[in-house]
PDB file of N, CA and C in Angstrom:
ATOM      1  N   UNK A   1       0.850  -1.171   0.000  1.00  0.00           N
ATOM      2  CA  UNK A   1       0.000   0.000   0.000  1.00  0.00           C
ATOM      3  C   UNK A   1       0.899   1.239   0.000  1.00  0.00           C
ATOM      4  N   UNK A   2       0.699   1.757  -0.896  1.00  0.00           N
ATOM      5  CA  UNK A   2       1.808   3.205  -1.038  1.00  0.00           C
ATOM      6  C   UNK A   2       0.806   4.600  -0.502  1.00  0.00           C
ATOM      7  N   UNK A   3       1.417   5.372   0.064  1.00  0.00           N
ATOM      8  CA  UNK A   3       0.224   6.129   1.260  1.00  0.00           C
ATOM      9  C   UNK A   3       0.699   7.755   0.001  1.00  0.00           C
ATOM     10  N   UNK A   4       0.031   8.922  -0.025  1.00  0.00           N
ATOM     11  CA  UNK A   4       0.399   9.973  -0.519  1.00  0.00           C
ATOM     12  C   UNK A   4       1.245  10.710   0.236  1.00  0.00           C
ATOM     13  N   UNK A   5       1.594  11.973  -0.071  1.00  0.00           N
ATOM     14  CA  UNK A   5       2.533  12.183   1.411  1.00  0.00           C
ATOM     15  C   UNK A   5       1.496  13.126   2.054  1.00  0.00           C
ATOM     16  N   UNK A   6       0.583  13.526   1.524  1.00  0.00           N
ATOM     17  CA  UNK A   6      -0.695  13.623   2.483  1.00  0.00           C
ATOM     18  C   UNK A   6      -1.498  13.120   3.346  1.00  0.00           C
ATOM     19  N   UNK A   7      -1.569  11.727   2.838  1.00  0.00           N
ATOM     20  CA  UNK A   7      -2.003  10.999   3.871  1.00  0.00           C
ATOM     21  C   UNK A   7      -0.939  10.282   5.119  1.00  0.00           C
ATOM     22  N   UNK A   8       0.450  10.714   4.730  1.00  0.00           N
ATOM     23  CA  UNK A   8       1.521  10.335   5.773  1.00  0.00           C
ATOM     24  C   UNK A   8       1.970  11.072   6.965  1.00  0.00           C
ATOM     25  N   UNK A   9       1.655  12.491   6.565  1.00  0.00           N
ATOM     26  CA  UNK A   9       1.306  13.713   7.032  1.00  0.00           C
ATOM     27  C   UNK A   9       0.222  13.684   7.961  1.00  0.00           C
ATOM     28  N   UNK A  10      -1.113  12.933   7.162  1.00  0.00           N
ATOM     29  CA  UNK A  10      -2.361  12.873   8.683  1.00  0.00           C
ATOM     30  C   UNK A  10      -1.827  12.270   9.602  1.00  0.00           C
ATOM     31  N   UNK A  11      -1.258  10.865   9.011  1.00  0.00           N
ATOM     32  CA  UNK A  11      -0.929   9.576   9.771  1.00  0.00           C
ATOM     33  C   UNK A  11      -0.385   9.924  10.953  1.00  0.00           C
ATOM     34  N   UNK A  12       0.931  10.906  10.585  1.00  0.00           N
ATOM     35  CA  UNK A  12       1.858  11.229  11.431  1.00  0.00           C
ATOM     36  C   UNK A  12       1.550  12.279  12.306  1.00  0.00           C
ATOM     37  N   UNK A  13       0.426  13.045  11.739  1.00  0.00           N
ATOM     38  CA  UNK A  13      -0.481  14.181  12.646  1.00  0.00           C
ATOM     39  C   UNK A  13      -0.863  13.425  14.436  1.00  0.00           C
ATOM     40  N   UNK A  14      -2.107  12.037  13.289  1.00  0.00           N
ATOM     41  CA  UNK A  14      -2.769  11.893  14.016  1.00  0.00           C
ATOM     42  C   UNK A  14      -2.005  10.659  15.150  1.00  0.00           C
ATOM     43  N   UNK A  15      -0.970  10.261  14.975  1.00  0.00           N
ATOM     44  CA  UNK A  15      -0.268   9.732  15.796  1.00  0.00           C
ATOM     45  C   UNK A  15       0.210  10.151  17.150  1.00  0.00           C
ATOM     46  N   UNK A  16       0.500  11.080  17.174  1.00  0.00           N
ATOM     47  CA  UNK A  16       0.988  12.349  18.136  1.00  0.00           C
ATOM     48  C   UNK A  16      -0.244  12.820  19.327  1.00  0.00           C
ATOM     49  N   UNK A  17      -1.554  12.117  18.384  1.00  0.00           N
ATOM     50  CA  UNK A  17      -2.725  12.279  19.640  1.00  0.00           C
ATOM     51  C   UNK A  17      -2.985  10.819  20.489  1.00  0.00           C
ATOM     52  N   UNK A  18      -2.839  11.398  21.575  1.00  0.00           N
ATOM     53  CA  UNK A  18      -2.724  10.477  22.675  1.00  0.00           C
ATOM     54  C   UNK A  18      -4.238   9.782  23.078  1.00  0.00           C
ATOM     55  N   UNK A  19      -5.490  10.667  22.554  1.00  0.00           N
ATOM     56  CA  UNK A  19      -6.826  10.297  23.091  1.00  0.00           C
ATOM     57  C   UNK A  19      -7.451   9.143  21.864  1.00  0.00           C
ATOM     58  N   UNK A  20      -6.052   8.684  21.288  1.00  0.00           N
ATOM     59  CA  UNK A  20      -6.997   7.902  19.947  1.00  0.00           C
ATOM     60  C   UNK A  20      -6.054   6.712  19.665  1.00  0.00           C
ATOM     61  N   UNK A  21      -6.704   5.643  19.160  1.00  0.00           N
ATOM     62  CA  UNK A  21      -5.518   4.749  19.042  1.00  0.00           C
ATOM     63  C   UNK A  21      -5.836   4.295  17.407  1.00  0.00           C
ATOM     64  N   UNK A  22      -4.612   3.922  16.786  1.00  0.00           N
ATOM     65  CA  UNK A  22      -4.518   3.306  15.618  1.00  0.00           C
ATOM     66  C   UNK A  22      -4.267   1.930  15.166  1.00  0.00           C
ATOM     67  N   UNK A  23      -4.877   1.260  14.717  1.00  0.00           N
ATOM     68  CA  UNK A  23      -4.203  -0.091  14.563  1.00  0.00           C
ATOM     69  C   UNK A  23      -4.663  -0.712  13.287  1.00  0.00           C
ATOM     70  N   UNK A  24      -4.515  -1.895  12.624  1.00  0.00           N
ATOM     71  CA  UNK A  24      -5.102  -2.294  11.609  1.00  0.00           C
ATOM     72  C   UNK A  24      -6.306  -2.841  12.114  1.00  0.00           C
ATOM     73  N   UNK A  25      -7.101  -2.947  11.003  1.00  0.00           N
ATOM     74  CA  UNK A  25      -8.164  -3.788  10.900  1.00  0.00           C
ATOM     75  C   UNK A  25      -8.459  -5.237  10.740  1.00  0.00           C
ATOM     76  N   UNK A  26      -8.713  -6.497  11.509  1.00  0.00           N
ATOM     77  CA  UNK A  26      -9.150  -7.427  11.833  1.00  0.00           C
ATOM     78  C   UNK A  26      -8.601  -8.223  10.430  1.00  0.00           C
ATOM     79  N   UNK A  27      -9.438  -7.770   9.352  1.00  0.00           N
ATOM     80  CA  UNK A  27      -9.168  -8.461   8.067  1.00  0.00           C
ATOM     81  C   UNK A  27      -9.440  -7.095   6.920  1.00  0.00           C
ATOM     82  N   UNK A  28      -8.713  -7.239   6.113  1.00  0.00           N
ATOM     83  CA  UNK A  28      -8.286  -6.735   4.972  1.00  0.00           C
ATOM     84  C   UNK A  28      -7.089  -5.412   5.345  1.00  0.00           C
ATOM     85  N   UNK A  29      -6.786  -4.527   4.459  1.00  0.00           N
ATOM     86  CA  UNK A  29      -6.020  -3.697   4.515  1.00  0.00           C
ATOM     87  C   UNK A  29      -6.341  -2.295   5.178  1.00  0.00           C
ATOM     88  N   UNK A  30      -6.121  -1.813   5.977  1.00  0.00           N
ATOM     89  CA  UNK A  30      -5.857  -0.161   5.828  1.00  0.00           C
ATOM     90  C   UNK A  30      -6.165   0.193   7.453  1.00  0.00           C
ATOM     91  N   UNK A  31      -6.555   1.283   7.958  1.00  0.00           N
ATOM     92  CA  UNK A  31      -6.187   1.766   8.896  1.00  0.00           C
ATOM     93  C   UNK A  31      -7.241   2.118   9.983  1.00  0.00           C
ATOM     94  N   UNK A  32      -7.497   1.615  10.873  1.00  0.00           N
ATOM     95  CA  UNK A  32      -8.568   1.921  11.952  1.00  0.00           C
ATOM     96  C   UNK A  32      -8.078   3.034  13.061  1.00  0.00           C
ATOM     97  N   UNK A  33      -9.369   4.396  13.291  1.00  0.00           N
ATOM     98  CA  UNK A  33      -8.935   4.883  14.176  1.00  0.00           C
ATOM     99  C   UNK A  33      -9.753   4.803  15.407  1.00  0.00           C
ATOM    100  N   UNK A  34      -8.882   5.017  16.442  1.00  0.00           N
ATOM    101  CA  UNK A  34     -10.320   4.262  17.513  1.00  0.00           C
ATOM    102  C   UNK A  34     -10.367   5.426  18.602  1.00  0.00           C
ATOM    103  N   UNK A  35     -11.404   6.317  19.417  1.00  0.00           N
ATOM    104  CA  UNK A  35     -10.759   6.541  20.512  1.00  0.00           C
ATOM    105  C   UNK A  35     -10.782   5.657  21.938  1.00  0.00           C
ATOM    106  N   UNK A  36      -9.706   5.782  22.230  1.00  0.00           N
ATOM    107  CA  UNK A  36      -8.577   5.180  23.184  1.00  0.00           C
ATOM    108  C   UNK A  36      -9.376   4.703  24.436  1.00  0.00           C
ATOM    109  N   UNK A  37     -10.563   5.362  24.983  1.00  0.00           N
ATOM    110  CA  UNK A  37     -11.518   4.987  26.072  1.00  0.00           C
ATOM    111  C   UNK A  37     -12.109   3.748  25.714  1.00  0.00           C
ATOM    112  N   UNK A  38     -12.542   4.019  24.723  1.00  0.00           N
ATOM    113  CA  UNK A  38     -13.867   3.055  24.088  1.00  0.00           C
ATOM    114  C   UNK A  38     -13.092   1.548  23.598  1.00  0.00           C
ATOM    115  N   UNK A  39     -11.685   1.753  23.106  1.00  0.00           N
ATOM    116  CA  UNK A  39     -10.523   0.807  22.978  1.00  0.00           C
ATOM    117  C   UNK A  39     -10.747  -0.218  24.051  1.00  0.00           C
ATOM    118  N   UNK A  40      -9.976   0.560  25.365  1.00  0.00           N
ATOM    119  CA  UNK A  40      -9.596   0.053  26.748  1.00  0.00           C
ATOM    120  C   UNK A  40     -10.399  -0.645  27.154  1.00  0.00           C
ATOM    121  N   UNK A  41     -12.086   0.014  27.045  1.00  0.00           N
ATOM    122  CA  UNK A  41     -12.976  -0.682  27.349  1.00  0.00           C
ATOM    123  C   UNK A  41     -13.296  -2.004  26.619  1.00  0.00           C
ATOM    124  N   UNK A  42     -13.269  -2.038  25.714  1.00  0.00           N
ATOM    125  CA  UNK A  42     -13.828  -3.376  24.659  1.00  0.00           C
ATOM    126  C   UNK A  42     -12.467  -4.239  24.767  1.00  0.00           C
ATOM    127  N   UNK A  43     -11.918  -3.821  25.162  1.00  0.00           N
ATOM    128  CA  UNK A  43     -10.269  -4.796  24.816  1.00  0.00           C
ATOM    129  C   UNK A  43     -10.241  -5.266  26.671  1.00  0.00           C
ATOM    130  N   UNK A  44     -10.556  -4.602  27.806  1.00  0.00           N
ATOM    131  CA  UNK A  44     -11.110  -4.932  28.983  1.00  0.00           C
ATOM    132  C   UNK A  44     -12.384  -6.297  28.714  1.00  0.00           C
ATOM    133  N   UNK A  45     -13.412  -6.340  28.049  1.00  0.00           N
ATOM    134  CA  UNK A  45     -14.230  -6.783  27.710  1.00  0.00           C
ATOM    135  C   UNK A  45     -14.008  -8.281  27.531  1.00  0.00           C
ATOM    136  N   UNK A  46     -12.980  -8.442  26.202  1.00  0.00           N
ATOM    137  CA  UNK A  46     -13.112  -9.348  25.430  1.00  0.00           C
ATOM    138  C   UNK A  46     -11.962 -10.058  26.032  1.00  0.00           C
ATOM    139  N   UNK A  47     -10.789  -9.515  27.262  1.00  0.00           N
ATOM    140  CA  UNK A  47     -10.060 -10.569  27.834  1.00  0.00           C
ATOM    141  C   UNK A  47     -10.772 -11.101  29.008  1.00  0.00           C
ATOM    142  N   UNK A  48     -12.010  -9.977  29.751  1.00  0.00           N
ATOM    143  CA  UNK A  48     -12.883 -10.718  30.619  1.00  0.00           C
ATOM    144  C   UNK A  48     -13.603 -12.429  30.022  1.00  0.00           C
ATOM    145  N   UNK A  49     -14.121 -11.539  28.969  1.00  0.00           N
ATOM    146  CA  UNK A  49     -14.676 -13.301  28.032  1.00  0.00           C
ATOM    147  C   UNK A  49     -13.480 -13.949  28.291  1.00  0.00           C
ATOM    148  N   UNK A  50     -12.119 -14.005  27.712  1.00  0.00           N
ATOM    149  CA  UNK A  50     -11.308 -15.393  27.409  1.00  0.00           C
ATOM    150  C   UNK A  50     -11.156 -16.299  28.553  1.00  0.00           C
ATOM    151  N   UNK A  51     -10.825 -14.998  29.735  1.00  0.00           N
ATOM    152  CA  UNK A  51     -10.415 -15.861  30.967  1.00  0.00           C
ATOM    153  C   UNK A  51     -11.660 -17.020  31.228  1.00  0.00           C
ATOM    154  N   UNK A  52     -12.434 -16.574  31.125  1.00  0.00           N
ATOM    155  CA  UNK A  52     -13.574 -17.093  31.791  1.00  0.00           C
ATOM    156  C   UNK A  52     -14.258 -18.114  30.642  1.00  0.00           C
ATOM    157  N   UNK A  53     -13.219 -18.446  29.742  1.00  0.00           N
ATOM    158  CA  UNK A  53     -13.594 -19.377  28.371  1.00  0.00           C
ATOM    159  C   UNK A  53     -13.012 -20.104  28.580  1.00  0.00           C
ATOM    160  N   UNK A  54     -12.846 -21.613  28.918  1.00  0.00           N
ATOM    161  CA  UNK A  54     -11.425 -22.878  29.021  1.00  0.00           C
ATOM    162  C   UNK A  54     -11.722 -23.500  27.470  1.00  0.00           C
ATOM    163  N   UNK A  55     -10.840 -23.791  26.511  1.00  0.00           N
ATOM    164  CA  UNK A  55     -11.075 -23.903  25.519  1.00  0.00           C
ATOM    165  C   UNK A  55     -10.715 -25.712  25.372  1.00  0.00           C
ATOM    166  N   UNK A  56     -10.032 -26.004  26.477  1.00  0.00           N
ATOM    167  CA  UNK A  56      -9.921 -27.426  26.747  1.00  0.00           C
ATOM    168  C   UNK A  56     -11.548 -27.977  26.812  1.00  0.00           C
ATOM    169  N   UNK A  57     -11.917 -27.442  28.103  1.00  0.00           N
ATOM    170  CA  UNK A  57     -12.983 -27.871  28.171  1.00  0.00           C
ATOM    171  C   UNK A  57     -14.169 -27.943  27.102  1.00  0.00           C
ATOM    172  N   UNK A  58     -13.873 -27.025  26.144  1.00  0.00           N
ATOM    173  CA  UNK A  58     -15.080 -26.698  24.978  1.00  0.00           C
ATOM    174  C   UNK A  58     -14.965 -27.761  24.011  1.00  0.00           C
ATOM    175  N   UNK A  59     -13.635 -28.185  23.721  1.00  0.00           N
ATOM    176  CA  UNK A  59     -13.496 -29.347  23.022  1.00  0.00           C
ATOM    177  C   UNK A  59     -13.858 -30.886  23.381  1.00  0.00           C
ATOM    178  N   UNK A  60     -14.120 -30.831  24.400  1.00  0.00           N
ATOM    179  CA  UNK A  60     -14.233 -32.145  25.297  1.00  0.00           C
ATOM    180  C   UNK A  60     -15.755 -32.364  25.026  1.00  0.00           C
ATOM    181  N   UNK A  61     -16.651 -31.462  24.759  1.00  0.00           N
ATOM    182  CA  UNK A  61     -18.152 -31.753  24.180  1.00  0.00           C
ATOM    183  C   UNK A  61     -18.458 -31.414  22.466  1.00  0.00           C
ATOM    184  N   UNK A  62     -17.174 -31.241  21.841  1.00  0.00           N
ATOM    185  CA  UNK A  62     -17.295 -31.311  20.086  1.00  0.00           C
ATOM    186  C   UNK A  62     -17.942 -32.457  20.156  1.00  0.00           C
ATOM    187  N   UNK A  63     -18.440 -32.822  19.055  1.00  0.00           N
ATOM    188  CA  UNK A  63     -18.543 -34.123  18.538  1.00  0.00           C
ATOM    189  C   UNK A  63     -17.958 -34.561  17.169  1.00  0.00           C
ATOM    190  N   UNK A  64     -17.224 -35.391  16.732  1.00  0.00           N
ATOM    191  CA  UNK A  64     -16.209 -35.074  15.132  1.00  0.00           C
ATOM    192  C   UNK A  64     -16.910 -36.179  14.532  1.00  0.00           C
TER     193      UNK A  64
END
């Protein structure tokens, strides 16, 4: 992905802000911006789910 130097310029703008976070997107290419509360929170969230997921145990009632 070749960026313009305009858009390297936002990139690098918007990097420098501390209330937002950047990262890629899950699947396919390009650039997610998130703010940083709403981040913490959902990323708080979804390691509450894992702990509390035993994935041993989930396999032990598959059926193949």
């Amino acid at each position: 992905m070749v960026l313009t130097r305009k858009e390297k310029e936002t990139l690098r703008a918007l990097s420098q802000d501390t209330s937002i976070v950047i990262c890629k997107p899950d699947k396919g290419n390009g650039v997610v911006v998130l703010d940083k509360k709403d981040y913490i929170k959902k990323m708080g969230t979804i390691l509450r789910i894992k702990q509390s997921f035993n994935p041993r145990k989930a396999m032990l009632t598959w059926k193949i």
